[in-house]
Every structure is written in C-alpha cells, then in structure tokens.
N, C-alpha and C. Protein backbone atom coordinates (compact mmCIF):
# COMPACT_ATOMS: atom_id res chain seq x y z
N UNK A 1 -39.30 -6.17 -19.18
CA UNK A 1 -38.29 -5.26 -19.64
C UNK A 1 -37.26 -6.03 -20.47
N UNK A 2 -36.79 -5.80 -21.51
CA UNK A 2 -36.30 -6.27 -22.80
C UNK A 2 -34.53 -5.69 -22.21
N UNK A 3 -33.96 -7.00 -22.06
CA UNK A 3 -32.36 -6.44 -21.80
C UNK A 3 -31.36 -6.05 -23.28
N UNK A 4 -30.62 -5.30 -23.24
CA UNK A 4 -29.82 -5.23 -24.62
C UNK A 4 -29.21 -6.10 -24.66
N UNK A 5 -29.07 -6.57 -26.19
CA UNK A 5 -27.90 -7.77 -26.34
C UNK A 5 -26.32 -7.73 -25.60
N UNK A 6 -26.17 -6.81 -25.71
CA UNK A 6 -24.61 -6.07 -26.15
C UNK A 6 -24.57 -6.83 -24.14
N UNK A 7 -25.54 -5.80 -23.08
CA UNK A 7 -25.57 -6.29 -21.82
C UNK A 7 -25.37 -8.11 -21.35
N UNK A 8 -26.62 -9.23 -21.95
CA UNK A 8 -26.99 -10.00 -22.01
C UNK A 8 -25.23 -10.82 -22.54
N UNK A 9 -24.36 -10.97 -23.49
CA UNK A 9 -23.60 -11.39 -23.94
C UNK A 9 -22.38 -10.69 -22.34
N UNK A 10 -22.71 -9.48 -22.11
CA UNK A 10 -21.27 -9.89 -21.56
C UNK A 10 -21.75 -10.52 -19.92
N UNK A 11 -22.95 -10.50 -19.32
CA UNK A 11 -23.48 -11.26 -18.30
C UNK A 11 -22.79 -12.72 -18.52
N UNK A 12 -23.43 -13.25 -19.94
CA UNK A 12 -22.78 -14.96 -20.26
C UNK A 12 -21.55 -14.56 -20.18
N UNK A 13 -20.66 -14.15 -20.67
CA UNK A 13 -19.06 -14.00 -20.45
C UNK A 13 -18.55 -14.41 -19.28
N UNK A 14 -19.36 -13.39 -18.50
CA UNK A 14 -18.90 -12.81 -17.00
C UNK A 14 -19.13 -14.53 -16.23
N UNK A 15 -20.68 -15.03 -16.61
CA UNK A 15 -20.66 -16.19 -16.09
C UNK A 15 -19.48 -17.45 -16.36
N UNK A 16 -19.08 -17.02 -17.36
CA UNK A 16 -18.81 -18.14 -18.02
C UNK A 16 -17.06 -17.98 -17.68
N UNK A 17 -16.15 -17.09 -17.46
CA UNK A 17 -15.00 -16.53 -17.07
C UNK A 17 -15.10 -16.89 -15.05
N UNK A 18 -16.56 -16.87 -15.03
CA UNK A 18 -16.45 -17.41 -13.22
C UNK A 18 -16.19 -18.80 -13.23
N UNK A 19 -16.99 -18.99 -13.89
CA UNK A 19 -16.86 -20.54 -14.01
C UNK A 19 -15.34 -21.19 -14.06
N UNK A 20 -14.81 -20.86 -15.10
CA UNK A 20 -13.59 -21.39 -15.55
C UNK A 20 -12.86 -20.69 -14.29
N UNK A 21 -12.78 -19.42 -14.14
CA UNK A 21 -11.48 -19.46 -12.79
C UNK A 21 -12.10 -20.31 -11.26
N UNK A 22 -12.90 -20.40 -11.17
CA UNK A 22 -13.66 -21.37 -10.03
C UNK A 22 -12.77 -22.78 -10.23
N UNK A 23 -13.22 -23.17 -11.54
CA UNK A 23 -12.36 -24.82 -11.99
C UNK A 23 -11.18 -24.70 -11.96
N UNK A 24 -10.50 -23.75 -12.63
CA UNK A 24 -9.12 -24.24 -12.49
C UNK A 24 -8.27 -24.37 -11.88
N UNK A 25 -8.40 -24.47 -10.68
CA UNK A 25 -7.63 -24.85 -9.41
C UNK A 25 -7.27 -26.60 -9.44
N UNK A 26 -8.88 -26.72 -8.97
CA UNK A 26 -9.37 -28.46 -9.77
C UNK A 26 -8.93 -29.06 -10.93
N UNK A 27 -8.98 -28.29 -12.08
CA UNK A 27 -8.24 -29.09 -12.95
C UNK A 27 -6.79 -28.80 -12.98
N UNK A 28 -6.02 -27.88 -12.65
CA UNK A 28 -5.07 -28.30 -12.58
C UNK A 28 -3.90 -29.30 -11.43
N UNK A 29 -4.72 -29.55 -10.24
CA UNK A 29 -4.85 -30.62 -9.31
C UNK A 29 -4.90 -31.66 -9.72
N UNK A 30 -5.57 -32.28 -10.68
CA UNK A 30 -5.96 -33.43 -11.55
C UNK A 30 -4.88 -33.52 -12.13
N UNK A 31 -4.64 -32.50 -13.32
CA UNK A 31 -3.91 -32.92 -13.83
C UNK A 31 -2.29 -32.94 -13.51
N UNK A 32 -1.91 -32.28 -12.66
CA UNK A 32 -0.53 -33.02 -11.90
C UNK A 32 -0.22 -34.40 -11.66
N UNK A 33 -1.99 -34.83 -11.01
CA UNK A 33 -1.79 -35.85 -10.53
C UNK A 33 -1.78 -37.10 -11.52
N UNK A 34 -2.64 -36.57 -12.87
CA UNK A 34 -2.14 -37.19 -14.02
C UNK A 34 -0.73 -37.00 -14.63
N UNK A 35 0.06 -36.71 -14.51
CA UNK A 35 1.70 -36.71 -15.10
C UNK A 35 2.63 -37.43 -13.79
N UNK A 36 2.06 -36.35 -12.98
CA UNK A 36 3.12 -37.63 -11.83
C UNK A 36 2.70 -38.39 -11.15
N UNK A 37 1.50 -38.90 -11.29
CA UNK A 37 1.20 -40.67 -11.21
C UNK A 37 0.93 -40.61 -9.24
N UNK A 38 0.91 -39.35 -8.85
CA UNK A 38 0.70 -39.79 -7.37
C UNK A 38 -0.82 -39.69 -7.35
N UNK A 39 -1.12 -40.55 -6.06
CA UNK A 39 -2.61 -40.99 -5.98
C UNK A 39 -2.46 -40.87 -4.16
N UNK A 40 -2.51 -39.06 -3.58
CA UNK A 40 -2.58 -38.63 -2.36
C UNK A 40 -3.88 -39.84 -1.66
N UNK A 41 -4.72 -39.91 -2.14
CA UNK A 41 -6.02 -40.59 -1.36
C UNK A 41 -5.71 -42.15 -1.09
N UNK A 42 -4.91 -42.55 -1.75
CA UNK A 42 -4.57 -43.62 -1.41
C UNK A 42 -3.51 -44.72 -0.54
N UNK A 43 -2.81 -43.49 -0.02
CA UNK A 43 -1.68 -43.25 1.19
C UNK A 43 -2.55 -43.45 2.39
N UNK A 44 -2.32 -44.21 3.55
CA UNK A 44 -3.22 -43.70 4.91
C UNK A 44 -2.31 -42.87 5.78
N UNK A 45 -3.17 -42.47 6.35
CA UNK A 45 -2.63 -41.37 6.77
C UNK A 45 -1.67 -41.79 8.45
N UNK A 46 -1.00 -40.75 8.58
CA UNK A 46 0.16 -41.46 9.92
C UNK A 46 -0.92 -41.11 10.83
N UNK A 47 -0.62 -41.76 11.88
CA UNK A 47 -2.02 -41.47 13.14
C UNK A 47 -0.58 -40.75 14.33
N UNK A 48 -1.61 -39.29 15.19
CA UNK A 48 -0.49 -38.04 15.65
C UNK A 48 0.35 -38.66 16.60
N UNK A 49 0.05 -39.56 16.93
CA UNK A 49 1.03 -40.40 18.21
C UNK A 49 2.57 -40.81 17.34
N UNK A 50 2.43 -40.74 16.41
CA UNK A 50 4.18 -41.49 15.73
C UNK A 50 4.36 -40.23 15.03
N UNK A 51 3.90 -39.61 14.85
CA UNK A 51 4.58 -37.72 14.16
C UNK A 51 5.48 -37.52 15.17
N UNK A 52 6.94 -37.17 14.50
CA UNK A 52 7.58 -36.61 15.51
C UNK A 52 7.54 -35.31 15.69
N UNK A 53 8.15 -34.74 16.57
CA UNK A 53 8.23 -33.04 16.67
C UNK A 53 9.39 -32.56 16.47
C-alpha cells in the first residue's frame, strides 16, 4: 500500500519534533554547564551520617 506524500512528510516531522523535545532537556543541561563552568560529577558526594537535619 503506497502512503501519500503529504502523510509520509508530516510522520518525518512528527518524528523529528520528538526527537528534538526528547533532547532538549539534555542539551540545555550541558549547556549551563558550559557557561557556568560547574562540573556536578566531579564533587563527591557528602556521605548521610554528616547531613545535618
């Protein structure tokens, strides 16, 4: 069965609009962390016995 173009183009759209709102969470995570220079993964972490309450 032969799909119409007109259908077929907005399927790619549709894929392609998931895609990008999927990522941009991620890239804009990145790129924070590119302007303000923090590097979270590289902090260790406090161990729960010295957290105060």
């Amino acid at each position: 069965m032969k799909m119409e173009p007109r259908i077929a183009n907005r399927i790619v759209r549709n894929i392609l609009l998931s895609l990008f709102i999927y990522a941009l969470p991620v890239l804009l995570m990145l790129l924070t962390f590119y302007f303000t220079g923090q590097r979270p993964w590289e902090k260790k972490p406090v161990p729960a016995a010295q957290v105060s309450k």
